[in-house]
Protein backbone atom coordinates (compact mmCIF):
# COMPACT_ATOMS: atom_id res chain seq x y z
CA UNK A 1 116.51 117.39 56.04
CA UNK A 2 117.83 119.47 52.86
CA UNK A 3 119.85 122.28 52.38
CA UNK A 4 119.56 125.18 50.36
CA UNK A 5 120.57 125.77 46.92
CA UNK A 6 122.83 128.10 45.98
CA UNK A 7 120.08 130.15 44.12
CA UNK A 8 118.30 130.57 47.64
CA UNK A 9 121.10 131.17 49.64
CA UNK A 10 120.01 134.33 50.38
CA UNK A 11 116.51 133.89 51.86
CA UNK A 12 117.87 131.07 54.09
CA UNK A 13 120.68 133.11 55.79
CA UNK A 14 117.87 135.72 56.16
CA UNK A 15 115.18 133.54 57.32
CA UNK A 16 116.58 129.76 58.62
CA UNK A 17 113.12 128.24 59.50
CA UNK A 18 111.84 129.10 55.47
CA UNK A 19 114.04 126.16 54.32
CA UNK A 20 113.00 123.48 57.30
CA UNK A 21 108.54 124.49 56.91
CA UNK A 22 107.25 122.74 54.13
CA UNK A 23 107.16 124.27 50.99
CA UNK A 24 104.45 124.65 48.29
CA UNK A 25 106.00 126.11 44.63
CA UNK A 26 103.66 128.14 42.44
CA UNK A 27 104.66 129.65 39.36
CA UNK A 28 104.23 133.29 38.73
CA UNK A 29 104.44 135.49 35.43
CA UNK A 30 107.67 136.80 36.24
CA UNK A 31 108.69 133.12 37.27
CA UNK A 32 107.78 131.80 34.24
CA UNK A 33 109.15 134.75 31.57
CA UNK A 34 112.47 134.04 33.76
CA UNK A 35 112.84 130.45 32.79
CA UNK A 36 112.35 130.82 29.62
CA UNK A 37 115.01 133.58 28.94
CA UNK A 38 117.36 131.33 30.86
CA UNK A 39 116.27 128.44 28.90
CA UNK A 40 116.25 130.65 25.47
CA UNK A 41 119.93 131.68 26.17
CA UNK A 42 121.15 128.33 27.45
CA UNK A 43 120.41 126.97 23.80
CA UNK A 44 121.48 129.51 22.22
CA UNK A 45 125.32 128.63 21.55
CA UNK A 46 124.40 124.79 21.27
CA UNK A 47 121.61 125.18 18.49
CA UNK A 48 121.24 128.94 17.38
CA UNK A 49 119.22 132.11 17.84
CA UNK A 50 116.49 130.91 15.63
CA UNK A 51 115.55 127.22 16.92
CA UNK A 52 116.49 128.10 20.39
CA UNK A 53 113.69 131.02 19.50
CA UNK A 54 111.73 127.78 18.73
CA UNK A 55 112.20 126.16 22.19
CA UNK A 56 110.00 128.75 23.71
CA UNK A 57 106.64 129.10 24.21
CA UNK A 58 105.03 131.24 21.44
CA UNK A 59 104.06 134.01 24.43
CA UNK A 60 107.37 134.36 26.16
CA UNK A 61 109.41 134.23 22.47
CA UNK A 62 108.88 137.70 21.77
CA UNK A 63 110.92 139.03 24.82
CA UNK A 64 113.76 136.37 24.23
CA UNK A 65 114.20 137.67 20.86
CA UNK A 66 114.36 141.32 21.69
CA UNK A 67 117.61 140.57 23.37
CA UNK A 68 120.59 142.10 22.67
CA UNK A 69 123.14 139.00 21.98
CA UNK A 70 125.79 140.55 21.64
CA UNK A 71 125.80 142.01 25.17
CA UNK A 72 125.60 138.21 26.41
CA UNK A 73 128.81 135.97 27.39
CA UNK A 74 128.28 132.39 25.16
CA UNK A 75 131.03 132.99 23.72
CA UNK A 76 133.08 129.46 23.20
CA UNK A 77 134.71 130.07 26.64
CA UNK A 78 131.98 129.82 28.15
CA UNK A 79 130.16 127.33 30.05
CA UNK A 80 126.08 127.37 29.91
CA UNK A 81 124.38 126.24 33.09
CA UNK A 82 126.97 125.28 34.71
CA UNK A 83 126.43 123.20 38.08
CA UNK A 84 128.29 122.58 41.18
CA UNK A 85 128.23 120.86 44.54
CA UNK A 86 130.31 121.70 47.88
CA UNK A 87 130.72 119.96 50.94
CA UNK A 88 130.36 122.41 53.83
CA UNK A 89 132.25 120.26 55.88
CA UNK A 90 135.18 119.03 54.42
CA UNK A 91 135.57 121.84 51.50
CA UNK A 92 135.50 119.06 48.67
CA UNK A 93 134.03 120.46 45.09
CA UNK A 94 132.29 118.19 42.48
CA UNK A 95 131.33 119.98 38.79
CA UNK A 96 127.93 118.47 37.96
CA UNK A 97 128.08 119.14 34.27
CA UNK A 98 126.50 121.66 32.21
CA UNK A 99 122.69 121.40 31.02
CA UNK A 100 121.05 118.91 34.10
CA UNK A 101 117.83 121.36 33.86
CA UNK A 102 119.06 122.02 38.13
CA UNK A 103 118.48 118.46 38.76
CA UNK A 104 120.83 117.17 41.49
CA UNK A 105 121.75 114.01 42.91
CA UNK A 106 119.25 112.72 45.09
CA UNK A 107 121.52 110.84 47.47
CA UNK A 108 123.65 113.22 49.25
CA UNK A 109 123.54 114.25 52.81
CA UNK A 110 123.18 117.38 54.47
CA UNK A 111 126.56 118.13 54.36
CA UNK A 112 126.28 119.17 50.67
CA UNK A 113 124.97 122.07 48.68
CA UNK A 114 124.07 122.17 44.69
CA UNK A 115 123.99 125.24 42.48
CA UNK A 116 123.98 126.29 38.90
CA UNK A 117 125.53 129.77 37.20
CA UNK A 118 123.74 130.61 34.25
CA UNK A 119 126.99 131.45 32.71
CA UNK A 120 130.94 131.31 33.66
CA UNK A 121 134.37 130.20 31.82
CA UNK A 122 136.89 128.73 33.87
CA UNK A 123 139.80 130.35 31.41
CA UNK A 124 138.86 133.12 29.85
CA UNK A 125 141.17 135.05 26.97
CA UNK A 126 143.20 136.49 29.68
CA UNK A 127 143.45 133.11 31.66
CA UNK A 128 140.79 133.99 34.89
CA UNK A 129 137.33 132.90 36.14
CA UNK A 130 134.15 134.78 34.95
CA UNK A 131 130.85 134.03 36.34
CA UNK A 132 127.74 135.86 35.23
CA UNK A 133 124.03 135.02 36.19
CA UNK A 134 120.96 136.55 34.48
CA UNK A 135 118.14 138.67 36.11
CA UNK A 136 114.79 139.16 33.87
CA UNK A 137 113.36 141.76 35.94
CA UNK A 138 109.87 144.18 34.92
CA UNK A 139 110.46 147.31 37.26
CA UNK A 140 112.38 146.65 40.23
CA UNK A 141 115.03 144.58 41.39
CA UNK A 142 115.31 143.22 44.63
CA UNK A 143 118.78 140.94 43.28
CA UNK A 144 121.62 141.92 46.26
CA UNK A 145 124.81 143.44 44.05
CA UNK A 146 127.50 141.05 43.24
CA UNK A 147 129.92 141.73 45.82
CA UNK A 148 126.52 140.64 48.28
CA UNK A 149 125.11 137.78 46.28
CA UNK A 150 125.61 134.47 48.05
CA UNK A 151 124.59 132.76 44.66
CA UNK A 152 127.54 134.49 42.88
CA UNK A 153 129.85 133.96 45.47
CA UNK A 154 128.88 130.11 46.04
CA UNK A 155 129.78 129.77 42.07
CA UNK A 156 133.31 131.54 42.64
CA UNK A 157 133.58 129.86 45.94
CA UNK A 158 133.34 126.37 43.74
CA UNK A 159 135.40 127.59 40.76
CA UNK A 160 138.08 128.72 42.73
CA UNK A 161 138.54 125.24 44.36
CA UNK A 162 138.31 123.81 41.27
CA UNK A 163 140.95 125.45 39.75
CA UNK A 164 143.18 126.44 42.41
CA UNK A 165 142.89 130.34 40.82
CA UNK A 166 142.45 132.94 43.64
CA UNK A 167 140.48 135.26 42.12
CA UNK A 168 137.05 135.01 40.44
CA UNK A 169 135.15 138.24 38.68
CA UNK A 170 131.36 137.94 39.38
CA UNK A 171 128.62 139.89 37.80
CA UNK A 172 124.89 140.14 37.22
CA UNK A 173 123.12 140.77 33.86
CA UNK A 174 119.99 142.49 34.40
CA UNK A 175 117.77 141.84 31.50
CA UNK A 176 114.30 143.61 31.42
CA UNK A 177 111.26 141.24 31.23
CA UNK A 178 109.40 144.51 28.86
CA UNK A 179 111.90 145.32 26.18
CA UNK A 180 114.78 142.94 26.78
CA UNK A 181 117.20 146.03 27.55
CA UNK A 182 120.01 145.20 29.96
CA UNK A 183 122.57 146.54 32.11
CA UNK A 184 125.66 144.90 34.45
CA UNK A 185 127.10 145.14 37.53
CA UNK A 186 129.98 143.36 38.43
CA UNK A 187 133.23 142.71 40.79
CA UNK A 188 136.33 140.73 41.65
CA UNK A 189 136.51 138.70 44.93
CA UNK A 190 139.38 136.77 46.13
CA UNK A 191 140.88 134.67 48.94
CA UNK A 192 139.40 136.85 51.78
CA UNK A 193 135.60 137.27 50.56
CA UNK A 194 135.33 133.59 49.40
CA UNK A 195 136.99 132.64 52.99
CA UNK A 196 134.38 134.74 54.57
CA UNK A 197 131.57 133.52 52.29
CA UNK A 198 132.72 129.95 53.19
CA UNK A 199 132.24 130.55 57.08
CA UNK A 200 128.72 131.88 55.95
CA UNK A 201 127.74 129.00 54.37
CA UNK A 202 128.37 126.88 57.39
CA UNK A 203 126.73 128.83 59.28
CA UNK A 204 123.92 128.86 57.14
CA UNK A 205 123.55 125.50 57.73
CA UNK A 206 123.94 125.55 61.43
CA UNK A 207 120.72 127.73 61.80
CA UNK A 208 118.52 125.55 59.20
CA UNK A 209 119.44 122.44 61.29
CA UNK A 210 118.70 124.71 64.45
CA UNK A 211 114.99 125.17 62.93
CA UNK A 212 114.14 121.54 62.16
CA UNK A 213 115.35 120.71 65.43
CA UNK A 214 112.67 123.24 66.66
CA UNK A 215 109.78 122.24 64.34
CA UNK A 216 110.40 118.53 64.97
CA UNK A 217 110.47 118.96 69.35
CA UNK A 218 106.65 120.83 68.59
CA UNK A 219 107.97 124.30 68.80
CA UNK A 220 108.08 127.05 66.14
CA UNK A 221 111.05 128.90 65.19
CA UNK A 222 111.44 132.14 64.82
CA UNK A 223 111.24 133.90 61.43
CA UNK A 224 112.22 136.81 59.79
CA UNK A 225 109.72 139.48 57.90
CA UNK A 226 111.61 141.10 54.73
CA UNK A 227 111.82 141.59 51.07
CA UNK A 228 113.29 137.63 50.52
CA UNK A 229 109.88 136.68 51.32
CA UNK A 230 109.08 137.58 47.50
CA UNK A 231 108.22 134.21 46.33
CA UNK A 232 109.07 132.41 49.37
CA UNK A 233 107.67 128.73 48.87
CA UNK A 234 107.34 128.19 52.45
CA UNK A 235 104.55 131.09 52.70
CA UNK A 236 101.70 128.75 53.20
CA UNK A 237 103.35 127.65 55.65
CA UNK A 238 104.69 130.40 57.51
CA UNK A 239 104.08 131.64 60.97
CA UNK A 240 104.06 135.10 60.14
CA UNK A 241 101.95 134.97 57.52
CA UNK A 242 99.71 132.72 59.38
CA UNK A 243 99.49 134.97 62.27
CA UNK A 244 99.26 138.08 60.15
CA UNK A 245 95.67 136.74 58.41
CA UNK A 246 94.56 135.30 61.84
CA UNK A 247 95.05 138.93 62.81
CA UNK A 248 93.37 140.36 60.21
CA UNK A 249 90.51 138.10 60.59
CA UNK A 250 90.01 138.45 64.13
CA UNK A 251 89.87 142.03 63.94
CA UNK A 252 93.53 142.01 65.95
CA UNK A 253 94.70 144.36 63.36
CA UNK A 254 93.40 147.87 63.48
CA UNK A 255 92.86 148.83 59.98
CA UNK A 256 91.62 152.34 60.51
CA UNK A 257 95.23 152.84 62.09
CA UNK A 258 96.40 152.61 58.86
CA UNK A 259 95.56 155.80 57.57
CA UNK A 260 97.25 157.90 60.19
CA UNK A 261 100.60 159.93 59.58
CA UNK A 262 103.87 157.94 59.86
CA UNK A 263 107.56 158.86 60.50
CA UNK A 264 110.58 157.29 60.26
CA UNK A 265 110.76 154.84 63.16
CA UNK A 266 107.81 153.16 61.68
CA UNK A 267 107.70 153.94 57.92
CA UNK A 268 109.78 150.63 57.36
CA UNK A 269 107.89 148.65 59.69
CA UNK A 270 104.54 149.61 58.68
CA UNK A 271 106.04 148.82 54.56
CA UNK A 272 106.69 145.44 55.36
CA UNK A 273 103.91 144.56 57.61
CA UNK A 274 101.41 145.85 54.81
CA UNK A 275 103.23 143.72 52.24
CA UNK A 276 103.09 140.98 53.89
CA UNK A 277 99.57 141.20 54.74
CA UNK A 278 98.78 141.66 50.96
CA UNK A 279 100.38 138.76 49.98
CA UNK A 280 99.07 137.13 52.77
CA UNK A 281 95.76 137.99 51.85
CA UNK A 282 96.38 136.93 48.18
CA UNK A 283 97.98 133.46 49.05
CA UNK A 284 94.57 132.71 51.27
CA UNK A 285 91.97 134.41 48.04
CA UNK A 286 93.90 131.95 45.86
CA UNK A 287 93.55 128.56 48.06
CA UNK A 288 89.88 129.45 49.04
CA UNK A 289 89.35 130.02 45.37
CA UNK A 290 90.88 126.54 44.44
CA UNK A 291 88.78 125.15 46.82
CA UNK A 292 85.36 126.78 46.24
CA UNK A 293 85.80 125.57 42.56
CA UNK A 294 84.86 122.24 43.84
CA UNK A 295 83.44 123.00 47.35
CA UNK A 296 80.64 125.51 47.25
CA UNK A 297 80.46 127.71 50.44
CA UNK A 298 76.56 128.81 51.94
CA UNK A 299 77.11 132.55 53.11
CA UNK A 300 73.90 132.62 54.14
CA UNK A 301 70.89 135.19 52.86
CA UNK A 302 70.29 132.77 49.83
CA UNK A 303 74.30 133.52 48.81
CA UNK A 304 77.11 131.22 48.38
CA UNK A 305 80.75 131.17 47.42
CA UNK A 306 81.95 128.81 44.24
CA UNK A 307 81.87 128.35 40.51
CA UNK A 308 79.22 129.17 38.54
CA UNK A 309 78.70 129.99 34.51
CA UNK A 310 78.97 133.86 34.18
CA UNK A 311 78.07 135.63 30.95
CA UNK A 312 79.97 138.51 29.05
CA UNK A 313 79.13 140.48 25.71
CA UNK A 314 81.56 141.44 23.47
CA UNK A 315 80.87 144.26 21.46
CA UNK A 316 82.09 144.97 18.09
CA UNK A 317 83.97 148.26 18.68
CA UNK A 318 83.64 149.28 14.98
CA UNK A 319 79.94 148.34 14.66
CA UNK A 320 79.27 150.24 17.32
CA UNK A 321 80.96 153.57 16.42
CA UNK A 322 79.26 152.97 12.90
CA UNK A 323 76.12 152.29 14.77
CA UNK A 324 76.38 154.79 16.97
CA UNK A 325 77.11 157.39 14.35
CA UNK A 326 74.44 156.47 12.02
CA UNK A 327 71.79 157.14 15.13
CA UNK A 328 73.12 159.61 17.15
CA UNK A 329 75.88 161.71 15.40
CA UNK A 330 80.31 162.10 16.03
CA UNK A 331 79.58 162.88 19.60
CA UNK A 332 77.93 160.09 20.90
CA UNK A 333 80.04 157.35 18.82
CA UNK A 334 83.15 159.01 20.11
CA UNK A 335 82.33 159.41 23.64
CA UNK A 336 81.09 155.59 23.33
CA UNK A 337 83.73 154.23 21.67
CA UNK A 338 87.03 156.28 22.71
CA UNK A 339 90.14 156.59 20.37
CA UNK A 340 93.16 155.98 22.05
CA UNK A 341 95.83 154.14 22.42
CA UNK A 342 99.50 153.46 24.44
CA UNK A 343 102.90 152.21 23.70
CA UNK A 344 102.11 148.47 24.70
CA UNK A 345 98.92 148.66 22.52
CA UNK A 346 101.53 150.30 19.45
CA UNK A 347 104.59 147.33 20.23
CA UNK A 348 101.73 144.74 20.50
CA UNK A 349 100.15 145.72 16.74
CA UNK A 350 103.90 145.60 15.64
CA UNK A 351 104.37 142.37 16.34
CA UNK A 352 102.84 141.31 13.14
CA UNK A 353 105.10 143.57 10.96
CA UNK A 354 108.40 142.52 13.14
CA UNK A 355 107.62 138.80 12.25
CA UNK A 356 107.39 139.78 8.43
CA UNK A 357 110.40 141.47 8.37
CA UNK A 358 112.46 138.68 9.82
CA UNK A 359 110.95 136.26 7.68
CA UNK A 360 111.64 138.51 4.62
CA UNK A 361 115.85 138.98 5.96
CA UNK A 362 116.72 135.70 7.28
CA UNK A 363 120.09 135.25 8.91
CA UNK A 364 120.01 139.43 9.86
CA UNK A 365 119.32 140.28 13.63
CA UNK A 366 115.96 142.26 13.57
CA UNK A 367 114.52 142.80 17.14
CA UNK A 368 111.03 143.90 17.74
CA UNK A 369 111.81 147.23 19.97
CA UNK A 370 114.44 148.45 16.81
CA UNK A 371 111.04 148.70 14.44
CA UNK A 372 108.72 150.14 18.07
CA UNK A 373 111.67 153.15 18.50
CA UNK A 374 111.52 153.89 14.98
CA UNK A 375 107.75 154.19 14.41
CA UNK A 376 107.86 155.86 17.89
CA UNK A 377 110.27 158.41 16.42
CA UNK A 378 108.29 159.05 13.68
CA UNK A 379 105.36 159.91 15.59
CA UNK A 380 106.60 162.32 17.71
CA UNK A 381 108.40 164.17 14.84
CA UNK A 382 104.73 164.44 13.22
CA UNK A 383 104.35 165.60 16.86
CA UNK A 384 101.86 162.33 18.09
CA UNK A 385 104.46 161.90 21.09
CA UNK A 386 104.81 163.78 24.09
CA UNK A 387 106.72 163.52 27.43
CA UNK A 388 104.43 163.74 30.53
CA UNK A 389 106.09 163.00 34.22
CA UNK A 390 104.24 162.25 36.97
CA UNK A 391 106.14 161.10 40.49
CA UNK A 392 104.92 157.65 41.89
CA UNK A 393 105.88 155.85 44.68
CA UNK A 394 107.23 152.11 44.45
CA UNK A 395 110.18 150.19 45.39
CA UNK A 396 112.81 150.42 42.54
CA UNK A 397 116.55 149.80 42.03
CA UNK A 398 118.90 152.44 42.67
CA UNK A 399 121.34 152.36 40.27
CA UNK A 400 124.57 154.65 40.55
């Protein structure tokens, strides 16, 4: 038996049984650009913008140092990576230190949960508790706001103990995993949230013990579909996703239904069901590919599924146009070898001057997207830029 940490609070209150199936952690994109902000500003105040820069791998650097510093609290107040532990039953709070890389003490029961705040002081200039935890995000954000977020509220839950304050402000840096851009949200929460949050937590508990009881008698608890399924490293596991590709392979689900108009009693369902089903679907590509790399599959006809050698020419795109020109005139090389380009291929080419111009000022802040605006600007006032909306349809934060 283990219980939660603080940092997935929130899919265990809204799915129990995710924290008692076993689990199976795989590291996205988004996973791994996350880390290594938290990482980047966790050194930061200890060793500097430049070697914590350093620290990072040479892929994920280039966001980290697009971020705006200034707008970040390591100030000397404040505490980096700051762990905690609280007993659900008897209330007691233990600080774990600063730094531990969210390793936590092997030994302690159930009764116990661990969780680290990317940033807090317990005194700040005007003598009260700040917490703050960082959210790289790329479009969305699917973070519940401070006043909501269990992981904030654990932290404030702890400090508060800790320091017999009764107030704690809690907040949530969003930092975009494109252009490093952020924005906050933040609020104050006292005796009567972190009183209700406490009876939460134990009740948290209550239902996670409820499911391994269930899984260990033979039966399978009930879960819950939703967006905290987003990287959910029980979904191997999972009944519902289980069920949903059993479905889909047994012809159970009727795809053609798919297509047909929905309203509003089933817009939501049909969202979620669909999600899941494509992630279901991806999880089960991704194992059958692991295994077919070693394990070839007969399909029959003469065909089979596994690894094989595969072959891909590269051409030259400026021998060709040259080529193409020589033999067949402007028309032919340009409808063969396009001219275009976008603003990731224009902040990608600028990497090379960005890292020039920091090595020619060292010591002065020079961030990557300051030279991208500026060339932008320039191109559109030779009129190269131009605004063109289109509406899509996503999920995406709505921000007041």
């Amino acid at each position: 038996m283990s219980n939660p940490t603080a940092s997935s609070l929130y899919r265990a209150d809204r799915c129990p049984p995710s924290q008692a199936f076993p689990c199976v952690r795989i590291d996205s994109q988004v996973a791994m650009a996350g880390s290594a902000g938290h990482k980047f500003l966790e050194l930061v105040p200890s060793i500097g913008e430049e070697l914590a820069s350093e620290e990072i791998p040479e892929n994920l650097s280039e966001l980290c140092d697009q971020i705006d510093l200034s707008q970040i609290p390591l100030g000397e107040h404040f505490l980096q990576e700051a762990a905690w532990r609280y007993n659900v039953k008897t209330g007691v709070v233990e600080a774990l230190g600063c730094g531990n890389n969210r390793r936590y003490p092997e030994d302690l029961d159930n009764e116990w949960i661990c969780g680290t705040i990317d940033s807090m002081t317990l005194h700040n200039p005007d003598n009260q508790i700040e917490i703050w935890d960082y959210k790289f995000e790329c479009f969305d954000n699917h973070t519940p706001p401070p006043a909501e977020n269990l992981q904030l509220l654990f932290s404030a839950l702890c400090a508060t103990r800790y320091t017999m304050k009764n107030d704690a402000q809690i907040g949530l840096i969003h930092i975009s995993a494109v252009d490093g851009s952020i924005w906050k949200e933040s609020t104050t929460v006292g005796p009567v949230e972190l009183g209700a949050f406490d009876m939460k937590l134990k009740s948290i508990i209550a239902n996670i013990r409820q499911a391994e009881a269930e899984l260990a008698s033979g039966k399978t608890p009930d879960v819950f579909r939703g967006e905290w399924c987003r990287f959910c490293p029980a979904v191997s596991s999972c009944p519902a996703v289980i069920g949903l590709l059993r479905a889909a392979a047994s012809g159970q689900i009727n795809i053609a239904k798919l297509g047909e108009p929905v309203d509003a009693s089933c817009a939501l369902s049909a969202y979620e069901t669909l999600r899941q089903l494509d992630k279901a679907v991806g999880f089960a590509k991704e194992a059958l590919k692991a295994y077919a790399l070693n394990h070839r599959i007969k399909l029959g006809n003469g065909n089979e599924y596994g690894a094989r050698m595969a072959e891909k020419r590269i051409i030259n795109p400026d021998v060709a146009y040259g080529t193409l020109m020589d033999l067949y005139g402007a028309s032919v090389a340009q409808k063969a070898v396009p001219r275009s380009t976008s603003l990731t291929a224009i902040d990608s080419a600028l990497s090379e001057i960005w890292e020039k111009k920091k090595a020619a000022s060292p010591g002065v802040k020079i961030t990557k997207k300051s030279i991208t605006d500026a060339t932008l600007k320039t191109i559109e006032e030779l009129g190269g830029l131009s605004i063109e909306l289109s509406e899509r349809v996503d999920k995406h934060k709505v921000k007041d």
